[in-house]
C-alpha atoms as a PDB file:
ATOM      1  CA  UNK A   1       0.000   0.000   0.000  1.00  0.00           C
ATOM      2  CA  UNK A   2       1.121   3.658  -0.609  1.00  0.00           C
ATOM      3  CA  UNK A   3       2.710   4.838   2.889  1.00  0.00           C
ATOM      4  CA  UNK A   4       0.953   8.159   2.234  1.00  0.00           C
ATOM      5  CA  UNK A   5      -3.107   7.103   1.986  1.00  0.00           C
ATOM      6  CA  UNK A   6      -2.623   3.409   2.907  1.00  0.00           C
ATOM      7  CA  UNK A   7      -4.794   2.100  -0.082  1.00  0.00           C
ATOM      8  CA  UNK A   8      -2.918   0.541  -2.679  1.00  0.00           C
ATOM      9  CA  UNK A   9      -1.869   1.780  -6.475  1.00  0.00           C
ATOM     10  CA  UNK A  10      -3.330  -0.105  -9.475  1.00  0.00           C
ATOM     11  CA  UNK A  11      -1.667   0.905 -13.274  1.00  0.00           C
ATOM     12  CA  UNK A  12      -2.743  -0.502 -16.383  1.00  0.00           C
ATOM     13  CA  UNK A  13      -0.076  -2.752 -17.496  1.00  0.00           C
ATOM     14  CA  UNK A  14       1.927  -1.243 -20.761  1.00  0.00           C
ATOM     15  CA  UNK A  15       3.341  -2.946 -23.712  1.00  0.00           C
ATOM     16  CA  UNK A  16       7.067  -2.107 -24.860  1.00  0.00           C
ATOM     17  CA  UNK A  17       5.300   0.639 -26.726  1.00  0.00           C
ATOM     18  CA  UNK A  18       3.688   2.219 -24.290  1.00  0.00           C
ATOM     19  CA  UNK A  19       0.492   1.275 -25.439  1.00  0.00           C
ATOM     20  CA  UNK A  20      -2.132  -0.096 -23.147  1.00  0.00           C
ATOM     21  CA  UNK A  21      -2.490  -4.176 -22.926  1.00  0.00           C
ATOM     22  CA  UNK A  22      -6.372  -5.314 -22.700  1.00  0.00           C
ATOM     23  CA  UNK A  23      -7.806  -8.522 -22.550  1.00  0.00           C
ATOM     24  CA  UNK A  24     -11.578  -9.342 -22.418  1.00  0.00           C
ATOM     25  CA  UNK A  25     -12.726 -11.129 -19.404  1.00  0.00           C
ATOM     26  CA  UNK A  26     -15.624 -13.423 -18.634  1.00  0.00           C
ATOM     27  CA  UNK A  27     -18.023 -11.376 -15.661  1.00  0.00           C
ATOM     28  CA  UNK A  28     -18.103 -14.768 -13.849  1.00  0.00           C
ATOM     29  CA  UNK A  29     -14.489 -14.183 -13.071  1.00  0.00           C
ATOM     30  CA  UNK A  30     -15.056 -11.203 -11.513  1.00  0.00           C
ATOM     31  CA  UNK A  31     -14.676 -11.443  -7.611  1.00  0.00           C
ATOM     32  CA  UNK A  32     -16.186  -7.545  -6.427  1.00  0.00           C
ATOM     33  CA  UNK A  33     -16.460  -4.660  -8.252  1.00  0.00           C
ATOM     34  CA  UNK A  34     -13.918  -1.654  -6.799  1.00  0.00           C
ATOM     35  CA  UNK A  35     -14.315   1.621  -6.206  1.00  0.00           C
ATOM     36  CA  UNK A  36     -11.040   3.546  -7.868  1.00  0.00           C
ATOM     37  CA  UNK A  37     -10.156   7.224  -7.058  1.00  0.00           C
ATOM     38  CA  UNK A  38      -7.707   8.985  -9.647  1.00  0.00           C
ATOM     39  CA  UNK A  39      -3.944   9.608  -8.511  1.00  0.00           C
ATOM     40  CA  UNK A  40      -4.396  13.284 -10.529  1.00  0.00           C
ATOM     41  CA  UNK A  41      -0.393  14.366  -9.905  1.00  0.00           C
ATOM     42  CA  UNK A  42       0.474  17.904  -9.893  1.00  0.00           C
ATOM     43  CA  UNK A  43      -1.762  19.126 -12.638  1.00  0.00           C
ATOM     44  CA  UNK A  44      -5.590  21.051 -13.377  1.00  0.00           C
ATOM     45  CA  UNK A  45      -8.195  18.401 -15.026  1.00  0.00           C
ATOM     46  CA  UNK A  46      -9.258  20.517 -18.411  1.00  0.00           C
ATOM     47  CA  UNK A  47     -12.672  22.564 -17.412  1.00  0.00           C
ATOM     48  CA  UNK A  48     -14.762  20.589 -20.015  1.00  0.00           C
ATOM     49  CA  UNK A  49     -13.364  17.001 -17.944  1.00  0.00           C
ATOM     50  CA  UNK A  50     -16.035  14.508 -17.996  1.00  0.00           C
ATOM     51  CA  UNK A  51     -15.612  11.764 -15.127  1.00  0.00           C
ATOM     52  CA  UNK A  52     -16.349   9.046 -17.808  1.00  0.00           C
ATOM     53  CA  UNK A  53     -13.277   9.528 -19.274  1.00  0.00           C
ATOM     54  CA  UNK A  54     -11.408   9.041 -16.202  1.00  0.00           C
ATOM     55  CA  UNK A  55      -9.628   5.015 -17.141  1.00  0.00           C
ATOM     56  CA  UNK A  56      -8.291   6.723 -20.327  1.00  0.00           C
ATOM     57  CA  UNK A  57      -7.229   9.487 -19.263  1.00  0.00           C
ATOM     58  CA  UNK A  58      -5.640   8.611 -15.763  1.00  0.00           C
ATOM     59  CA  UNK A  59      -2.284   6.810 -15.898  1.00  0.00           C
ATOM     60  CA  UNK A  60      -2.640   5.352 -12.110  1.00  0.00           C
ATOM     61  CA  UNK A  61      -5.323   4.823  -9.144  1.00  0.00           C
ATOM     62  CA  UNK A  62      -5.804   4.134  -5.832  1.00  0.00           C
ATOM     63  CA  UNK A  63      -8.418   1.270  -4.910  1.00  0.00           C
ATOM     64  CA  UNK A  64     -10.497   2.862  -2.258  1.00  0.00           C
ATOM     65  CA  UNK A  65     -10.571   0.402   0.729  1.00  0.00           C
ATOM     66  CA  UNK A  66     -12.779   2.568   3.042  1.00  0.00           C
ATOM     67  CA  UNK A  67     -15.609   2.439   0.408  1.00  0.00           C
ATOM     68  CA  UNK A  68     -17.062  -1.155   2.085  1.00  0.00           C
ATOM     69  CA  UNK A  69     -16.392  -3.564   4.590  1.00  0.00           C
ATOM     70  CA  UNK A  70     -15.579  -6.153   1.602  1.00  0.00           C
ATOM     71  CA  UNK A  71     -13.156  -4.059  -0.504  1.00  0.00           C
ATOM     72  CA  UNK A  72     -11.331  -3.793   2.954  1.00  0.00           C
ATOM     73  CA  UNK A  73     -10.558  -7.427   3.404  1.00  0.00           C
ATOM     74  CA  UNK A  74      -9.297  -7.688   0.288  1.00  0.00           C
ATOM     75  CA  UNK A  75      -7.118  -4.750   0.056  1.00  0.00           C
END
């Protein structure tokens, strides 16, 4: 976990271009759904920022253990 907030840092993993690797998954693989809060850095969001553009446009996040008691006992 990040010694800072104490939640831990997800990043989508990169290819040796730089270029973001996705895979499709099946939902019955999916254990909990997680709520993610943007690491925004040093920077201003644009004015016109719309929140549903906030896995593209983000680089890292922190998964927000304090949301629910289940997200807790897994992170």
């Amino acid at each position: 976990p990040c010694s800072d907030v104490g939640m831990r840092i997800v990043e989508p993993d990169l290819d040796n271009r730089g270029q973001r690797i996705m895979f499709i998954i099946h939902v019955d693989t999916i254990l909990r759904g997680a709520h993610l809060i943007d690491i925004y850095g040093t920077r201003f969001l644009p004015r016109h920022f719309k929140y549903s553009d906030s896995l593209d446009r983000f680089e890292a996040f922190y998964i927000n253990k304090y949301a629910d008691h289940h997200v807790h006992e897994i992170a």
